[in-house]
Protein backbone atom coordinates (compact mmCIF):
# COMPACT_ATOMS: atom_id res chain seq x y z
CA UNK A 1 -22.11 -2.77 -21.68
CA UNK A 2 -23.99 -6.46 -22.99
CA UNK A 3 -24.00 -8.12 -19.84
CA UNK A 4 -23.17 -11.36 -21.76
CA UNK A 5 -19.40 -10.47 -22.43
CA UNK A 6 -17.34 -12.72 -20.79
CA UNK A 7 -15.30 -10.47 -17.88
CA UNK A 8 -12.48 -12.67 -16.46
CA UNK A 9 -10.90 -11.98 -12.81
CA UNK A 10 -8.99 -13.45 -10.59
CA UNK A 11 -11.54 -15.49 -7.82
CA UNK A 12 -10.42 -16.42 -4.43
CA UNK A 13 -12.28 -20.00 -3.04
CA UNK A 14 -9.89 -20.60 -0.53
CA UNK A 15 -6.56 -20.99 1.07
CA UNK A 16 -3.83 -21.10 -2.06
CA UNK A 17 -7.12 -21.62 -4.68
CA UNK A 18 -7.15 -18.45 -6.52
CA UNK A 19 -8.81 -19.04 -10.17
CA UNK A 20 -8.66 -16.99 -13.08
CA UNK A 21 -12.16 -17.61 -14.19
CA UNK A 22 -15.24 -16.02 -15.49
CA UNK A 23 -16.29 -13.01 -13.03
CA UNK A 24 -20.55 -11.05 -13.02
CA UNK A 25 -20.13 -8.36 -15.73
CA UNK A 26 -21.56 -5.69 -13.00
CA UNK A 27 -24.46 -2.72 -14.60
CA UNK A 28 -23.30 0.48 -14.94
CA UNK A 29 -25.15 2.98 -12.52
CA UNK A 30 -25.81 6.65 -13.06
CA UNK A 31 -22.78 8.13 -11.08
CA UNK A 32 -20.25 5.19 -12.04
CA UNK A 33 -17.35 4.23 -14.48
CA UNK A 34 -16.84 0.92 -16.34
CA UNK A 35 -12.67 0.72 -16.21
CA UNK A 36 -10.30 -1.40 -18.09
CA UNK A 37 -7.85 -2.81 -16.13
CA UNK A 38 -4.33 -1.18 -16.62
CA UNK A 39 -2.27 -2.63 -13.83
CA UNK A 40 -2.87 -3.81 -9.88
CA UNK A 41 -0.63 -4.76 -7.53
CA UNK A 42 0.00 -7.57 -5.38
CA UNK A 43 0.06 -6.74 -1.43
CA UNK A 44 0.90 -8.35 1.22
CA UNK A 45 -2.77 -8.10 2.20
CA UNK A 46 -3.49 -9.81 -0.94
CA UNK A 47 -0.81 -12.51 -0.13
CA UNK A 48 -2.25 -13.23 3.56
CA UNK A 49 -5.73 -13.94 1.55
CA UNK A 50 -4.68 -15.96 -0.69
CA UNK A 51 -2.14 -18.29 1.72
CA UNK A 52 -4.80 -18.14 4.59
CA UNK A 53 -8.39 -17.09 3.03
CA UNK A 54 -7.94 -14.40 5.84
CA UNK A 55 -6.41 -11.37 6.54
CA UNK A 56 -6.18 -10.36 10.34
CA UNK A 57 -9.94 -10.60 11.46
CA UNK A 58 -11.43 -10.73 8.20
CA UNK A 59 -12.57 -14.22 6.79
CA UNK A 60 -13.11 -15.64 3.29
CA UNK A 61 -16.94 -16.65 3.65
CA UNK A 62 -17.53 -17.10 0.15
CA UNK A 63 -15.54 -16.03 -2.74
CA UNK A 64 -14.64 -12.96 -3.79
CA UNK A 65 -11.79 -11.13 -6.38
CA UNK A 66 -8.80 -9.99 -5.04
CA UNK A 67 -6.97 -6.77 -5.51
CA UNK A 68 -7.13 -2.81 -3.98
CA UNK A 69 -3.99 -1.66 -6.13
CA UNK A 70 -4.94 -0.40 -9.41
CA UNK A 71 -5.27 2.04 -12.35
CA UNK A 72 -7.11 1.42 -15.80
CA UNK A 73 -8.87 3.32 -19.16
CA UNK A 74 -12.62 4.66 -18.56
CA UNK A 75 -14.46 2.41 -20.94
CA UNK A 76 -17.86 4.00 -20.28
CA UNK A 77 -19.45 6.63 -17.79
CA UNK A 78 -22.89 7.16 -16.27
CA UNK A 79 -24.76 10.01 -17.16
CA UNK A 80 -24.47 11.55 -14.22
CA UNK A 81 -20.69 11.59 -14.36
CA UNK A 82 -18.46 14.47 -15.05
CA UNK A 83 -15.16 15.12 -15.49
CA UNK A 84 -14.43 12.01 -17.07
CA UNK A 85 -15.18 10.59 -20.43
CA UNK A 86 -14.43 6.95 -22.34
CA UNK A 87 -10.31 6.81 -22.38
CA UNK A 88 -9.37 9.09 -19.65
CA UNK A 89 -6.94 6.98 -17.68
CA UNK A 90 -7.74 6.97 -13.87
CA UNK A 91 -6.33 5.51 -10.69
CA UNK A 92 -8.79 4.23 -8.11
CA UNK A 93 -9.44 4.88 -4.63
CA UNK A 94 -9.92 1.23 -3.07
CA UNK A 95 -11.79 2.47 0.26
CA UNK A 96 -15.36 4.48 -0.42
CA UNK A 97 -15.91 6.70 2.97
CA UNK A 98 -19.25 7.37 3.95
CA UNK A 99 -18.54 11.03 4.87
CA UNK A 100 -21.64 10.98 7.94
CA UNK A 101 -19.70 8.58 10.80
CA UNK A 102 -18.25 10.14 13.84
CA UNK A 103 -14.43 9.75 12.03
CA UNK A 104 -15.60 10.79 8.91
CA UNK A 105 -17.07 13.84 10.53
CA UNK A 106 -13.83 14.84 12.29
CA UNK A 107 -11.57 14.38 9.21
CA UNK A 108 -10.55 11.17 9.89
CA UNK A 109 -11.83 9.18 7.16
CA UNK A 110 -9.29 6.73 6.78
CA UNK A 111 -10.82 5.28 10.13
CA UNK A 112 -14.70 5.71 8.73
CA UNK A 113 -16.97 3.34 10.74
CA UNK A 114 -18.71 2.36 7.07
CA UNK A 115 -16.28 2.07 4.74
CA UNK A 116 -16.51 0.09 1.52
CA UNK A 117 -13.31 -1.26 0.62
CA UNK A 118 -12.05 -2.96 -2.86
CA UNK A 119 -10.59 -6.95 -2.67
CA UNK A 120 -11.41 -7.15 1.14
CA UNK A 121 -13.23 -9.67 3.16
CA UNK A 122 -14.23 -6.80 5.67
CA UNK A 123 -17.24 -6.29 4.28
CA UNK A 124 -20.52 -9.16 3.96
CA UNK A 125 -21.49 -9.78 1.21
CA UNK A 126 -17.45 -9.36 0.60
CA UNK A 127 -16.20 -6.16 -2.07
CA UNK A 128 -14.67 -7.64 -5.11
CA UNK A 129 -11.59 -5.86 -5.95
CA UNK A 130 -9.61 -4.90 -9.05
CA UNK A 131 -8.01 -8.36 -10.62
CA UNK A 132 -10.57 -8.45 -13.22
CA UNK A 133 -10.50 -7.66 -17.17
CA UNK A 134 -13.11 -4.41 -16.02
CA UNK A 135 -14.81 -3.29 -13.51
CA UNK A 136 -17.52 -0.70 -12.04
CA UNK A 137 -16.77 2.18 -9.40
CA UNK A 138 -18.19 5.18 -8.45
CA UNK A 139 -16.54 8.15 -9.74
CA UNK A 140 -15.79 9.73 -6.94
CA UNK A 141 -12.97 6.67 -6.28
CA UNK A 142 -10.99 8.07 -9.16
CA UNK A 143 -8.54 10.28 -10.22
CA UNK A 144 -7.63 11.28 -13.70
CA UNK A 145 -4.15 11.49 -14.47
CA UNK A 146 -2.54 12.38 -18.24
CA UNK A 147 -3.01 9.28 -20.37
CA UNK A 148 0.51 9.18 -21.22
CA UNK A 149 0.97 7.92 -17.54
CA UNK A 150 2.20 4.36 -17.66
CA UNK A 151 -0.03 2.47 -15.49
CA UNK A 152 3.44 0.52 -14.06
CA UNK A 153 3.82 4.08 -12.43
CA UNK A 154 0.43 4.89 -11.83
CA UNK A 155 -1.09 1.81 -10.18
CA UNK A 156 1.35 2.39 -7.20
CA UNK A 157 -0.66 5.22 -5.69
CA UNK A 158 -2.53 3.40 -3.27
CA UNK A 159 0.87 2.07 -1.33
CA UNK A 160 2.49 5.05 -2.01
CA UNK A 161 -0.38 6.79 0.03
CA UNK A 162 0.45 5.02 3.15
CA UNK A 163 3.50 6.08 2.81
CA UNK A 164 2.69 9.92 2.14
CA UNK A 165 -0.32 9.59 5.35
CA UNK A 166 2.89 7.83 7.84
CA UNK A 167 4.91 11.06 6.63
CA UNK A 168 2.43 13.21 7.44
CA UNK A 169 1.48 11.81 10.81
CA UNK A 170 5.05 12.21 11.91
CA UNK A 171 5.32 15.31 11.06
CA UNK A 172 8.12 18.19 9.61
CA UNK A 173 11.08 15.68 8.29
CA UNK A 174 13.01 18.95 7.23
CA UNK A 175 16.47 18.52 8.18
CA UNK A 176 15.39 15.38 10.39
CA UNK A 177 17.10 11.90 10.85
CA UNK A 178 14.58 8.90 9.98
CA UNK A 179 15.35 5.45 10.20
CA UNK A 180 12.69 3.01 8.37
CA UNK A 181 12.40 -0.68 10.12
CA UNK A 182 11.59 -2.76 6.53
CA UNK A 183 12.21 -2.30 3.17
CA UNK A 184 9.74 -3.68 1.43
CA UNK A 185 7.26 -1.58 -0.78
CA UNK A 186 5.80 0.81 2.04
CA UNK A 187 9.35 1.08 3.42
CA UNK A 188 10.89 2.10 0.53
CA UNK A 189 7.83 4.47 -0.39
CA UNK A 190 8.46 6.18 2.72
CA UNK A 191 12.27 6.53 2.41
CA UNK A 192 10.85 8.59 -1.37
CA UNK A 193 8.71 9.76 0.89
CA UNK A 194 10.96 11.17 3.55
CA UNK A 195 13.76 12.38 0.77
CA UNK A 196 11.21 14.62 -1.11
CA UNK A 197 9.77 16.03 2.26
CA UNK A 198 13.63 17.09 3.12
CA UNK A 199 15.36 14.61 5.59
CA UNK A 200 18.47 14.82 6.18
CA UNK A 201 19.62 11.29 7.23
CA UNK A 202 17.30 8.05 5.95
CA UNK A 203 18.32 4.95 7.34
CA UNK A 204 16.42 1.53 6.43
CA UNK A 205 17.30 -1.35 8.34
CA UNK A 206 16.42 -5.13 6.47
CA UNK A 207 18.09 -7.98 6.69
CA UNK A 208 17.67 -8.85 3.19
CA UNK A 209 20.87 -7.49 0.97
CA UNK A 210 18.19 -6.80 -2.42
CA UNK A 211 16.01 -5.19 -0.54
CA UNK A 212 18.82 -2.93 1.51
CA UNK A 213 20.07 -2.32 -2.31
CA UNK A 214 16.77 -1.38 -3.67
CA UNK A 215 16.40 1.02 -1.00
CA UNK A 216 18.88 2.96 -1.79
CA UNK A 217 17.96 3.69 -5.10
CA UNK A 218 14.26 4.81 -3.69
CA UNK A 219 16.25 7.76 -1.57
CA UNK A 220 18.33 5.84 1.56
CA UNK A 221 20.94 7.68 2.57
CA UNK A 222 22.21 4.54 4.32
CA UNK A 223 21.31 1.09 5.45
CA UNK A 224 21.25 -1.56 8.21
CA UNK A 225 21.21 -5.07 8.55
CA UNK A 226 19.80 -6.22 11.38
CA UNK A 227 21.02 -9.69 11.64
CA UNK A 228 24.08 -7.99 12.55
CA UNK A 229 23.08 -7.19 15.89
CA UNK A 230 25.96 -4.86 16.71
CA UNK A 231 24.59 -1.90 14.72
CA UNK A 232 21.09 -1.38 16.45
CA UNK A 233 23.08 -2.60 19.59
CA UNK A 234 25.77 0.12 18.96
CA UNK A 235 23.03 3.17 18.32
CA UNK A 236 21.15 1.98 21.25
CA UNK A 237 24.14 2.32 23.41
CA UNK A 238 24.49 5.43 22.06
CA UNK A 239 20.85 6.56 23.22
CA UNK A 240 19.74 6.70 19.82
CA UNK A 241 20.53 8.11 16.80
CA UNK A 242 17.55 8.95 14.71
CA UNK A 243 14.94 11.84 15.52
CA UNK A 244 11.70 9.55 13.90
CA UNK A 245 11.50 6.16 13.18
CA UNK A 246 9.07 4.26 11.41
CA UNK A 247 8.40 0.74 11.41
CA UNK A 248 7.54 -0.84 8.15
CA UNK A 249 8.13 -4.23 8.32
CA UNK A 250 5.09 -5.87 9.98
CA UNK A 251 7.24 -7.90 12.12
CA UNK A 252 7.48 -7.25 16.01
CA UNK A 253 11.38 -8.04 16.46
CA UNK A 254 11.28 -4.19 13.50
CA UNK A 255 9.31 -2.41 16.31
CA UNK A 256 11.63 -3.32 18.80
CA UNK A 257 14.72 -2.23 16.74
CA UNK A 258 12.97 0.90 15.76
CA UNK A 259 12.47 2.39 19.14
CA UNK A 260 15.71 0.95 19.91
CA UNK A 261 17.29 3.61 17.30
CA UNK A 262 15.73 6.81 18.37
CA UNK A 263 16.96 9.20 20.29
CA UNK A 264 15.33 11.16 23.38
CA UNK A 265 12.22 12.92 22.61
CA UNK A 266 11.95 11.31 18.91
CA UNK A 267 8.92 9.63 17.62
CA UNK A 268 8.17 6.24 16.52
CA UNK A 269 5.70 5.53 13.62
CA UNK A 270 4.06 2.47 13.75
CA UNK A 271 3.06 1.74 9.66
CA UNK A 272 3.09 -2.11 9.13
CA UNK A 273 0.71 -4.17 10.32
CA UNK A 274 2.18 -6.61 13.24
CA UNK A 275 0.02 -10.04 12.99
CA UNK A 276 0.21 -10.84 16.61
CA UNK A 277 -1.70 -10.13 19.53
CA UNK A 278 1.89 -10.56 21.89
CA UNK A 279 4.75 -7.56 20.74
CA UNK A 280 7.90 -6.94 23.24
CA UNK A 281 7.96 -3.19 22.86
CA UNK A 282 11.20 -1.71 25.26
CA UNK A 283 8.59 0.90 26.90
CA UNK A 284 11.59 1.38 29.16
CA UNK A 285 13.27 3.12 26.34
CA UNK A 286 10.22 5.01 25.10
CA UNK A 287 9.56 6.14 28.62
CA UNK A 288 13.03 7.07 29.48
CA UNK A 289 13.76 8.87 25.98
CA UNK A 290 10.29 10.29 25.97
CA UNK A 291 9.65 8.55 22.68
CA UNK A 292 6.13 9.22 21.24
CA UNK A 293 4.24 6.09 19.69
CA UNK A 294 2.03 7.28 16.60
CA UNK A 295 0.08 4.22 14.77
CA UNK A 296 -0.89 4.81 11.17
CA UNK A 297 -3.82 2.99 8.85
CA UNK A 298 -3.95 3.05 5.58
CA UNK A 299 -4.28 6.92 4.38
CA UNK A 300 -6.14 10.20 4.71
CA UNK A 301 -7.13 12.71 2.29
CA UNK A 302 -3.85 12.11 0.33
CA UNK A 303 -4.57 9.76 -2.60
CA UNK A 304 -5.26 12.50 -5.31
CA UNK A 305 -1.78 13.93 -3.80
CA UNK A 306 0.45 10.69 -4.22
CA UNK A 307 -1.11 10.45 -7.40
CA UNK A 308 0.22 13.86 -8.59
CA UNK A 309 3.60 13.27 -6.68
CA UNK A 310 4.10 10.06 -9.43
CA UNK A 311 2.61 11.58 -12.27
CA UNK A 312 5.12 14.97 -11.52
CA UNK A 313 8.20 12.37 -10.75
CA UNK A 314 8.84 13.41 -7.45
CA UNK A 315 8.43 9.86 -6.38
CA UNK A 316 9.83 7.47 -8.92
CA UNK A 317 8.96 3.58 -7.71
CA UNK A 318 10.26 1.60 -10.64
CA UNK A 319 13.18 0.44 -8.78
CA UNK A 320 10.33 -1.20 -6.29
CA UNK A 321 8.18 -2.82 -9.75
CA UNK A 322 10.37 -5.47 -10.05
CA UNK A 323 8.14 -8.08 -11.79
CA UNK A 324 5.13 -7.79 -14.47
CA UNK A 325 2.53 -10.45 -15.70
CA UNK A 326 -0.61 -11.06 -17.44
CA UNK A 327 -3.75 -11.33 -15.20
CA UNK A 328 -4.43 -14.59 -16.73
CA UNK A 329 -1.22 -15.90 -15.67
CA UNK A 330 -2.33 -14.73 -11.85
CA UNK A 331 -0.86 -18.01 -10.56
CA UNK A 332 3.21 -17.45 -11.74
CA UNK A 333 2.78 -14.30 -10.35
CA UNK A 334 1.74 -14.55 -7.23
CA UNK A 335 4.25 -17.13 -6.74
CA UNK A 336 6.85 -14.95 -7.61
CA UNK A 337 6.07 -12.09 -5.01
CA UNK A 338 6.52 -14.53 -2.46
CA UNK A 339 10.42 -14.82 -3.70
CA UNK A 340 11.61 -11.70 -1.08
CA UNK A 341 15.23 -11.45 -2.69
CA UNK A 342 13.37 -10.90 -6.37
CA UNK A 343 10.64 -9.61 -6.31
CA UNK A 344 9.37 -6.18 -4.18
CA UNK A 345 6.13 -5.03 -5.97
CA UNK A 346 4.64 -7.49 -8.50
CA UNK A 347 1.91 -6.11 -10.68
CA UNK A 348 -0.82 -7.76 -13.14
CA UNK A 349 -1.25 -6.30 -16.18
CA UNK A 350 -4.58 -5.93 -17.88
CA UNK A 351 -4.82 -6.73 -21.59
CA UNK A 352 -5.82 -3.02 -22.72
C-alpha cells in the first residue's frame, strides 16, 4: 500500500479529546493483512478512556487509537498468508497471545503474561486499535466469515465472546435457573448466551426500563428492577431462587444483589469489571448457601466459536445495535453511547 495515502482514525490525546485525524499508514509484513474497516464498537472500556485517559491501571502516556471491537474487508495479504485473499471479510481477534507464558502453556490464554492487545493503554509503546479507515494485523487475529455477513452482526464477536467464555466457566445451564445482574451489552449477550445453551429460567435484573425491555428480546425469560428493593429482598428471604448468577453490571451494589438471588450450592459469576478497590460482598450468604465465586476475563479459545454462533443466527444482537455512525463523525457517537436509556451498543461504521 503507498505509504502516502492519507489513513484517518480516531486519536485519543486525553481526557474527552478524541480527534478524528490523520493516523501512520502502518507496512504490511509477510504474515499480515491490510483490513478495511467494516464496523467497531464502542465499549465501556473505550468510554472509561476517553472520559478519563485511563482505564483501571492502564494510563494514556501518549496517544494512541481507540477501539478492540471490529470486523472489516482484507484489502491486501502478505505473502506468507493463507487462507485469506483481498475481499474476504474477517472479524479480528483484539488480544495476540504469545502461546510460551506459564497461562498460555496451561490453556489459559486469555490470562497470557504477554499479550498484545488492540485500543489498550496496557501495553508501552500503547497498541492502536481498530477506529481507523484500515489497518494491519497478523493473520492469525482473524477469522473469515461469508462476505454476505453484515458487519452490524459481525463486529459484535468480541463482546459476545465474553459472554460465551462467562457461560462456559459456569458451566452446564441445561435446565438451570440464571439470573444476570446488568443488562447492558455483555448482560444481554449472556442471557443469548444462556437461552441457546438451554436454561430454563433467565432473569436480568436493571434498573433501567429500555434496557429490562431490550433484554427480553435477547432471550429473558423475565426481569427485575432493582430499585424496587422488595424483589431481590423477597428471593433472598426465600434463600434464593436462581441456581447461577452472573454479574454483569460492573457495579458493586449488582454483586451484592446477585449472590443475594442464588440459592444454596449455586454459583456466582463474576463478568463485569467492578472499578473499586472496596466491594460489600454478603460472604455470609455465600458461606452459608455454599455459593461458589468464579471471576471471568475477557475470553478463551472461543472467538472463532461466537463468530460462527452470529454468522449461523443462533445469537441474534441487533436488538443490542441500537445506534450507527460514520467514523468521522466519532464525536456524536460517542456522545450518544453515553445516553443509557438509548443507546446499548453503538458502532462506527467504516466507509467501505
Amino acid at each position: 500500500m503507498n505509504q502516502s495515502v492519507s489513513i484517518m482514525g480516531a486519536m485519543l490525546h486525553g481526557p474527552e479529546d478524541l480527534r478524528y485525524e490523520q493516523v501512520r499508514a502502518e507496512p504490511l509484513g509477510a504474515d499480515e493483512l491490510r483490513i478495511r474497516l467494516g464496523a467497531a464498537g464502542i465499549c465501556g472500556s473505550d468510554q472509561h478512556y476517553f472520559r478519563h485517559a485511563r482505564m483501571g491501571s492502564f494510563m494514556l502516556k501518549a496517544p494512541f487509537v481507540l477501539g478492540h471491537e471490529m470486523s472489516g474487508d482484507v484489502i491486501e495479504a502478505g505473502p506468507d498468508v493463507a487462507g485469506f485473499a483481498p475481499g474476504d471479510r474477517v472479524v479480528v481477534d483484539p488480544a495476540l497471545t504469545c502461546g510460551s507464558c506459564p497461562s498460555c502453556r496451561a490453556g489459559r490464554a486469555n490470562l497470557c503474561h504477554n499479550v498484545q492487545f488492540m485500543g489498550s493503554a496496557s501495553h508501552d509503546p500503547h497498541l492502536d486499535g481498530g477506529y481507523r479507515d484500515s489497518f494491519v494485523v497478523k493473520a492469525v487475529r482473524c477469522v473469515k466469515v461469508p462476505a454476505e455477513t453484515p458487519h452490524k452482526i459481525i463486529a459484535l464477536t468480541e463482546p459476545l465472546s465474553i459472554a460465551v467464555h462467562a457461560v462456559e466457566r459456569a458451566g452446564a445451564l441445561l435446565g438451570r435457573d440464571v439470573v444476570i445482574t446488568g443488562g447492558g451489552t455483555i448482560g444481554c449477550l449472556i442471557a443469548a448466551t444462556a437461552r441457546a445453551a438451554g436454561a430454563a429460567r433467565i432473569c436480568v435484573s436493571d434498573p433501567s426500563q429500555f434496557r429490562r425491555d431490550t433484554a427480553l428480546k435477547m432471550g429473558a425469560t423475565d426481569v427485575i428492577d432493582p430499585m424496587r428493593r422488595e424483589a431481590v429482598e423477597t428471593l433472598d428471604a426465600a434463600g434464593g431462587a436462581f441456581d447461577i448468577g452472573f454479574e454483569a453490571s460492573g457495579n458493586a451494589a449488582g454483586l451484592n444483589d446477585c449472590v443475594r438471588m442464588i440459592s444454596r450450592g449455586g454459583k456466582a459469576v463474576l463478568v463485569g469489571m467492578i472499578p473499586t478497590m472496596e466491594c460489600t460482598v454478603p460472604f455470609n450468604h455465600m458461606t452459608t448457601r455454599e455459593i461458589d465465586l468464579v471471576s471471568t476475563f475477557r475470553q478463551n479459545a472461543v472467538f472463532a466459536r461466537s463468530a460462527s454462533m452470529l454468522v449461523d443466527g443462533r445469537i441474534d444482537p441487533r436488538p443490542i445495535v441500537t445506534g450507527s455512525y460514520r467514523l468521522a463523525d466519532l464525536r456524536e457517537a460517542f456522545a450518544a453511547s453515553f445516553e443509557s436509556e438509548r443507546h446499548i451498543k453503538v458502532l462506527l461504521l467504516g466507509a467501505g
